[in-house]
C-alpha atoms as a PDB file:
ATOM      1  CA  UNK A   1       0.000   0.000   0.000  1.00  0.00           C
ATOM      2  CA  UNK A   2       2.650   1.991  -0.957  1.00  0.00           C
ATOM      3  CA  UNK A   3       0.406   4.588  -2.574  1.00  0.00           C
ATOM      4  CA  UNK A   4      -2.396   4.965  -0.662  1.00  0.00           C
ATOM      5  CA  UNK A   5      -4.599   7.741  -2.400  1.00  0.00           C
ATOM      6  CA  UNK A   6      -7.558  10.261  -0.812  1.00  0.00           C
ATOM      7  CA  UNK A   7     -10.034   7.938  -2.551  1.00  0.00           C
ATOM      8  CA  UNK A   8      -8.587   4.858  -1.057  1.00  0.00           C
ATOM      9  CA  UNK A   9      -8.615   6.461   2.531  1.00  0.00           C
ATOM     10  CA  UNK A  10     -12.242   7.088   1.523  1.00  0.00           C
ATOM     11  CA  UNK A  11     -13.125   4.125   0.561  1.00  0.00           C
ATOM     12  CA  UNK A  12     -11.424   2.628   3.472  1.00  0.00           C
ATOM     13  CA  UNK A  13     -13.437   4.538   5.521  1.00  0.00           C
ATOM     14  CA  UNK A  14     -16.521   3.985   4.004  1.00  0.00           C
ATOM     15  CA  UNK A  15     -16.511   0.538   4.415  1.00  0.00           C
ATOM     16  CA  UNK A  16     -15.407   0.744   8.116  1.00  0.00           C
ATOM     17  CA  UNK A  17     -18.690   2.276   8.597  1.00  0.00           C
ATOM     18  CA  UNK A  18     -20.251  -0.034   6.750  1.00  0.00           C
ATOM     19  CA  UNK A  19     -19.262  -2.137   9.131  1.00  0.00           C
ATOM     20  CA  UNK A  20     -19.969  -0.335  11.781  1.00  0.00           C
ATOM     21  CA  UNK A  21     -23.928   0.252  10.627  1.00  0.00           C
ATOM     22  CA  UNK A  22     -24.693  -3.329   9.272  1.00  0.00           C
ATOM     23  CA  UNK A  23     -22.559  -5.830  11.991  1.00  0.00           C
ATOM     24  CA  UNK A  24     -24.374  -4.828  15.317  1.00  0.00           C
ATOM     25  CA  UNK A  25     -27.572  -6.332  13.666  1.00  0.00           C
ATOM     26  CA  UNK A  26     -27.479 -10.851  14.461  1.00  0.00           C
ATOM     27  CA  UNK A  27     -29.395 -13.043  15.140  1.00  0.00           C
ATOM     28  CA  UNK A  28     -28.605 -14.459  18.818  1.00  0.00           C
ATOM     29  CA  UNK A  29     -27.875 -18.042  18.932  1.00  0.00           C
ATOM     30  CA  UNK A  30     -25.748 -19.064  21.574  1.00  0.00           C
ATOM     31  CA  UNK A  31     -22.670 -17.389  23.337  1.00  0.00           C
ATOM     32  CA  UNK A  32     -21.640 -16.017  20.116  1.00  0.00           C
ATOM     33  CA  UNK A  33     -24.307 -14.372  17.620  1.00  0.00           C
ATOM     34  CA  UNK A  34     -24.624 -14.878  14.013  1.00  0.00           C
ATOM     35  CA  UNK A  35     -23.982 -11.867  12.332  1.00  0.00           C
ATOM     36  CA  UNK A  36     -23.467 -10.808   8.969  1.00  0.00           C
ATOM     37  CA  UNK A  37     -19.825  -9.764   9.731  1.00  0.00           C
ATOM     38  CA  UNK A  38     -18.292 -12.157   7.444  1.00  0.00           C
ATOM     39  CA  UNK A  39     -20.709 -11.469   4.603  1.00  0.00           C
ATOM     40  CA  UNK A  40     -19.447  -7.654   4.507  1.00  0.00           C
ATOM     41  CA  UNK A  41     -15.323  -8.816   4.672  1.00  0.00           C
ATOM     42  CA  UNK A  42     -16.124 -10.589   1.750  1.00  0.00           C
ATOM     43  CA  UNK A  43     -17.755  -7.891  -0.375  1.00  0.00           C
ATOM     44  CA  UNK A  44     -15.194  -5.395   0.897  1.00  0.00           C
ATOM     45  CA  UNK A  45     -12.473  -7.744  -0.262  1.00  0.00           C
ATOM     46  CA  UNK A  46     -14.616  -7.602  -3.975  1.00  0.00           C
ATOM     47  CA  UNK A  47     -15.036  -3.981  -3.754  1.00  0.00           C
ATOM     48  CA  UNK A  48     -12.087  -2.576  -2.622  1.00  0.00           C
ATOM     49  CA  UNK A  49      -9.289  -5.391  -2.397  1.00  0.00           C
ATOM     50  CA  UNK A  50      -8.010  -7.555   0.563  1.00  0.00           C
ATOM     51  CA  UNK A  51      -5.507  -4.774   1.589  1.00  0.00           C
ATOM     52  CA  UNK A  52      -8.039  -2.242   2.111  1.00  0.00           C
ATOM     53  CA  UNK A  53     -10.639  -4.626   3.095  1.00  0.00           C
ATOM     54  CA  UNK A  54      -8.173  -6.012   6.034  1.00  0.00           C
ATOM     55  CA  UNK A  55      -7.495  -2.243   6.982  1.00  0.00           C
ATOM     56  CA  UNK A  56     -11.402  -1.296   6.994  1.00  0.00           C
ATOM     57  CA  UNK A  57     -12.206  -3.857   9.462  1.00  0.00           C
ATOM     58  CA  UNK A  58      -9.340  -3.686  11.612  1.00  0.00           C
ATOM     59  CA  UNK A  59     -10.479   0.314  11.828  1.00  0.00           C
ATOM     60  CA  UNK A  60     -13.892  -1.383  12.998  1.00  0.00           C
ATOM     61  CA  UNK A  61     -12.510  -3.471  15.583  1.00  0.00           C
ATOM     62  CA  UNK A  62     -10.507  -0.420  17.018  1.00  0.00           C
ATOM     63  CA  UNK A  63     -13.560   1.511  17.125  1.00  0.00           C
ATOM     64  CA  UNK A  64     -15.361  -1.611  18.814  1.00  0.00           C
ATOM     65  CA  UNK A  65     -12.782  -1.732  20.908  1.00  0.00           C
ATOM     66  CA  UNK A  66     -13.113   1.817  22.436  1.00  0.00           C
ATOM     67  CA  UNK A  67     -16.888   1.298  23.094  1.00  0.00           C
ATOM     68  CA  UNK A  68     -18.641   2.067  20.587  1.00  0.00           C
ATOM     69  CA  UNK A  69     -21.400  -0.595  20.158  1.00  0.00           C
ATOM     70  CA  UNK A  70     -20.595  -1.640  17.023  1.00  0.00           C
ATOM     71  CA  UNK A  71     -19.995  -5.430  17.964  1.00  0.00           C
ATOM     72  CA  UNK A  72     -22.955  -8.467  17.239  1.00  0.00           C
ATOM     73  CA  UNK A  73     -25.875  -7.054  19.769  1.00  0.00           C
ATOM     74  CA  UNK A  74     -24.864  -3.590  19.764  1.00  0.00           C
ATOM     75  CA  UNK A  75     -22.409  -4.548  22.100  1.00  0.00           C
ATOM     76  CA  UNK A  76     -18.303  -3.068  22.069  1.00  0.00           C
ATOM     77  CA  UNK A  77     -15.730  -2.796  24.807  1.00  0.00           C
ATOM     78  CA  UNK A  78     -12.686  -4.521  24.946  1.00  0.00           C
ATOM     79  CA  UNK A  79     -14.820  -6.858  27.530  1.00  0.00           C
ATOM     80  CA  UNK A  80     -15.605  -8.490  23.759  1.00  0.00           C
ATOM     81  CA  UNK A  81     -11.936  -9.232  22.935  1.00  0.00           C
ATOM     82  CA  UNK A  82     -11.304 -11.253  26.077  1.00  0.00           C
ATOM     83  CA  UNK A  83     -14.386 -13.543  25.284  1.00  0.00           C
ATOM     84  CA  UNK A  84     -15.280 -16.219  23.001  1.00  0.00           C
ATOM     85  CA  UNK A  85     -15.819 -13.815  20.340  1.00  0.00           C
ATOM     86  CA  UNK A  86     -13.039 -12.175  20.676  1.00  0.00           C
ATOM     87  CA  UNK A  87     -11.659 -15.244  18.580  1.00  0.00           C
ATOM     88  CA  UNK A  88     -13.969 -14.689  15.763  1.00  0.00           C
ATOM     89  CA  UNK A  89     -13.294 -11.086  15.498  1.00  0.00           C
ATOM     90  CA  UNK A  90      -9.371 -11.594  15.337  1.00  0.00           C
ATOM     91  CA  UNK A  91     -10.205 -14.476  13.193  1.00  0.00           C
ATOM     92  CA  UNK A  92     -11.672 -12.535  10.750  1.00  0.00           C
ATOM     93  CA  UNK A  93      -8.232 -10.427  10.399  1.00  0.00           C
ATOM     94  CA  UNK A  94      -7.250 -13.338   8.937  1.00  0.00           C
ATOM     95  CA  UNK A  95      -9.934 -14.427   6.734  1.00  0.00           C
ATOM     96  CA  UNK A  96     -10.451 -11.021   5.125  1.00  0.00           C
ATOM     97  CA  UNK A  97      -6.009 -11.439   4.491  1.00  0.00           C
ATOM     98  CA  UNK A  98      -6.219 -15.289   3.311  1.00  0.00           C
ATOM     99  CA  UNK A  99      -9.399 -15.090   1.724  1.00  0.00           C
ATOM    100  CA  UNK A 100      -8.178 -12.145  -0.162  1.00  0.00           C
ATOM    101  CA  UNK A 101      -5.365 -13.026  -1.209  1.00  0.00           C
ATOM    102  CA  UNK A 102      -6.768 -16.361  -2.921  1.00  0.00           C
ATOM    103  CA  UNK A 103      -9.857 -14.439  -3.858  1.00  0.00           C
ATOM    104  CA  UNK A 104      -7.756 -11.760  -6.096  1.00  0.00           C
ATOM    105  CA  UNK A 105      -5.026 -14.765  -7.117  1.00  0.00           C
ATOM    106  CA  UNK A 106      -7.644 -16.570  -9.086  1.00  0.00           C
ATOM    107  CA  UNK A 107      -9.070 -13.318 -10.339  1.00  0.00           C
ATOM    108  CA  UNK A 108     -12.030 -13.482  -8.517  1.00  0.00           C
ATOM    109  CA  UNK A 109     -13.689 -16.601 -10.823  1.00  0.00           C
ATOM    110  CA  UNK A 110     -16.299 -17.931  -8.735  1.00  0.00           C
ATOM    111  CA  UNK A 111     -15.269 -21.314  -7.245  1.00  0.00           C
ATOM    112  CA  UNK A 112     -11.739 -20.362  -5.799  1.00  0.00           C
ATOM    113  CA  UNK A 113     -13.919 -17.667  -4.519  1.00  0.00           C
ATOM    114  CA  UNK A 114     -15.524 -19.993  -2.481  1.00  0.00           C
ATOM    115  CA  UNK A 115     -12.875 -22.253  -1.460  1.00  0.00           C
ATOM    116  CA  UNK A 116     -11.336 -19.158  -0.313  1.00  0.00           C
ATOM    117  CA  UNK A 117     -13.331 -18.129   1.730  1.00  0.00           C
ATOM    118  CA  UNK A 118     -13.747 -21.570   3.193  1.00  0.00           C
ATOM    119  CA  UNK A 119     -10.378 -21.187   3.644  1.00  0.00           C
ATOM    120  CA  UNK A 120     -11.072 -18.382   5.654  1.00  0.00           C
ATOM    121  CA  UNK A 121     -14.035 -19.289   7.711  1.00  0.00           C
ATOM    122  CA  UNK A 122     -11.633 -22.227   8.717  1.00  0.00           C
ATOM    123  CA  UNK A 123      -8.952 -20.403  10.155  1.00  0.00           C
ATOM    124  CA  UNK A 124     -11.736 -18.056  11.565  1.00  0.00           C
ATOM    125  CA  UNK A 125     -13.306 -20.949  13.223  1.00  0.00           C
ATOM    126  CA  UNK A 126      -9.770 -22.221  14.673  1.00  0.00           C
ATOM    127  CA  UNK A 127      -9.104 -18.891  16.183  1.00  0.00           C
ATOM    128  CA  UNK A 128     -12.724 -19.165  18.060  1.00  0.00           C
ATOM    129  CA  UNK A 129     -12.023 -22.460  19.146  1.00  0.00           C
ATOM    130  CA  UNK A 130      -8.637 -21.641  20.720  1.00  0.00           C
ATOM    131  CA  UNK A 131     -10.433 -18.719  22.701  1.00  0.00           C
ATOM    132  CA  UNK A 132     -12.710 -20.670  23.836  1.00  0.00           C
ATOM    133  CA  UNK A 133      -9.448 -22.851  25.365  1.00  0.00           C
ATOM    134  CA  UNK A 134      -8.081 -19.796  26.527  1.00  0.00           C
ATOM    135  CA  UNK A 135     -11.065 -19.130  28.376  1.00  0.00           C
ATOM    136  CA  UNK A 136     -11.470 -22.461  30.331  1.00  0.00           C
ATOM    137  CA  UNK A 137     -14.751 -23.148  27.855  1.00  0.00           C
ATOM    138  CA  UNK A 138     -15.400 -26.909  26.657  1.00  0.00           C
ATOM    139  CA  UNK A 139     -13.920 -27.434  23.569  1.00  0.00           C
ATOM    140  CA  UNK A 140     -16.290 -30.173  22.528  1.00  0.00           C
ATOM    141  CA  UNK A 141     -18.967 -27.320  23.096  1.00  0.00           C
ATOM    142  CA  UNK A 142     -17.307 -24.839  20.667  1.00  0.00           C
ATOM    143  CA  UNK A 143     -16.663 -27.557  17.940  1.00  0.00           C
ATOM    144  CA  UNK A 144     -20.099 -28.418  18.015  1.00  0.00           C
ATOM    145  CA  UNK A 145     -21.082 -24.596  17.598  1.00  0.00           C
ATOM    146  CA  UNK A 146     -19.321 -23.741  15.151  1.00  0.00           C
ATOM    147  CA  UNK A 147     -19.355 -27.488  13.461  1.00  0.00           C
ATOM    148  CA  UNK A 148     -23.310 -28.060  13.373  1.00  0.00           C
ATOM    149  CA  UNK A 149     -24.649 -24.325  13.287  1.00  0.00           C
ATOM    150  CA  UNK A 150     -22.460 -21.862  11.600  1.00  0.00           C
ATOM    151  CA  UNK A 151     -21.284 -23.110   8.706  1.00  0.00           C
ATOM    152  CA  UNK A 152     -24.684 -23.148   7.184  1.00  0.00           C
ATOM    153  CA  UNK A 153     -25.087 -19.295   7.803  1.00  0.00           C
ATOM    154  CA  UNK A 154     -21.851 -18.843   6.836  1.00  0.00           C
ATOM    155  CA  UNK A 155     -21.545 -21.125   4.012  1.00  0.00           C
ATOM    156  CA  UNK A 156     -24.984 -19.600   2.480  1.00  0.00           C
ATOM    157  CA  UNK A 157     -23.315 -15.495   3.231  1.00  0.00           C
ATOM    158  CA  UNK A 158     -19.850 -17.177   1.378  1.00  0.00           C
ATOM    159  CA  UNK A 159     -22.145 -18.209  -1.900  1.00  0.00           C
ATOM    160  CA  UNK A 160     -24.254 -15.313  -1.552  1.00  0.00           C
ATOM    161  CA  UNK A 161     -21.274 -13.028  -1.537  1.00  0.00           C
ATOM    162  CA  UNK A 162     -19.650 -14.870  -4.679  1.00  0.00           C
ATOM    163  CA  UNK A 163     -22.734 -14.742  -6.381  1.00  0.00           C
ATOM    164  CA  UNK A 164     -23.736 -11.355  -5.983  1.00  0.00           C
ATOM    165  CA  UNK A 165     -19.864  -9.591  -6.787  1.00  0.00           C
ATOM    166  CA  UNK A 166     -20.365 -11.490 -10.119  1.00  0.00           C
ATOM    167  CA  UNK A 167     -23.253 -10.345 -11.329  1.00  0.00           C
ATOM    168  CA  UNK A 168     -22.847  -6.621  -9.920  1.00  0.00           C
ATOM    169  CA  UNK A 169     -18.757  -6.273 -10.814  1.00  0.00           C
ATOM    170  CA  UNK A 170     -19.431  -4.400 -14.144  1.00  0.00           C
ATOM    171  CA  UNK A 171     -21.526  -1.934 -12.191  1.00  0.00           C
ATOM    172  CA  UNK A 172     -19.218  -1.276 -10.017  1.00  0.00           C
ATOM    173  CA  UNK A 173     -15.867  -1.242 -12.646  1.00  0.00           C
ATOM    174  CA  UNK A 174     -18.567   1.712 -14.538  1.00  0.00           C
ATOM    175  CA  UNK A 175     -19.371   3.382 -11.325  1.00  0.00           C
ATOM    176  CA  UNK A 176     -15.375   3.671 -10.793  1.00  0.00           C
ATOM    177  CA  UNK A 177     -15.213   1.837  -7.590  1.00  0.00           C
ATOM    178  CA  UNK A 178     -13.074  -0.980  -8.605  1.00  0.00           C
ATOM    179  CA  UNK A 179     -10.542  -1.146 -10.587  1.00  0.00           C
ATOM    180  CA  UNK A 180      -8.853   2.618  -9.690  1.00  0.00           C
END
């Protein structure tokens, strides 16, 4: 990111408050809500690359972080990092990076699109499970979270996501917001 424009840092920004607007809103199962979180790293990743992506959410975690309740349940504090979810939201650090970067190797064709983010939600799910650990929390209870409920929400936001940057990417390359 050697040259990181105005309309980058405005994009950037944009999509951290994206994120901060659309993630409070889940749908509470369990300890840790489903929320549409991973839907919007992948779009950012289609809209605006994995470099800016990673740096839009990470802005959204620092805000979190502070207190504002931007966090699954209108929730923030760092009281969120040292839980449970604290894994998925460092997780995702890594699954808008890894994702990314397999996402824009294979030129965003559809299938590697999804095994990407697969990819992604994996390493997500391994950083949940090893707060959970950290945390003194069965780990046959967070497998089973994340192994029977999840991935169904977050398999169906990973197809959803592929499908819809297909069909809308020559909108967006005409509108100017890819491609720059």
């Amino acid at each position: 990111m050697k040259n990181f424009s105005t309309k980058d840092m405005v994009f950037t920004a944009l999509f951290a408050a994206i994120f901060c607007i659309l993630a409070p809103f889940s749908i509470p199962i369990g300890e840790v809500p489903v929320s549409v979180t991973n839907f919007l790293i992948y779009i950012t990743i289609y809209a605006i690359g994995w470099k800016k992506a990673t740096v839009s959410y990470i802005i959204y975690l620092l805000l979190g972080f502070v207190g504002l309740p931007v966090f699954a349940g209108f929730t923030g504090g760092i009281s969120k990092l040292v839980s449970p979810t604290g894994g998925y939201l460092v997780g995702f650090i890594f699954t808008s990076v890894i994702s990314g970067l397999i996402i824009e190797k294979f030129n965003y064709k559809r299938i590697p699109n999804i095994i990407g983010m697969i990819i992604g939600l994996a390493i997500t799910y391994i950083w949940y499970s090893l707060a959970c650990l950290w945390y003194g929390q069965n780990i046959y209870g967070s497998l089973s979270s994340w192994c029977i409920t999840f991935p169904y929400f977050r398999l169906w936001k990973n197809n959803y996501s592929s499908y819809y940057w297909t069909r809308t990417s020559k909108t967006y390359e005409k509108s100017c917001l890819i491609g720059y």
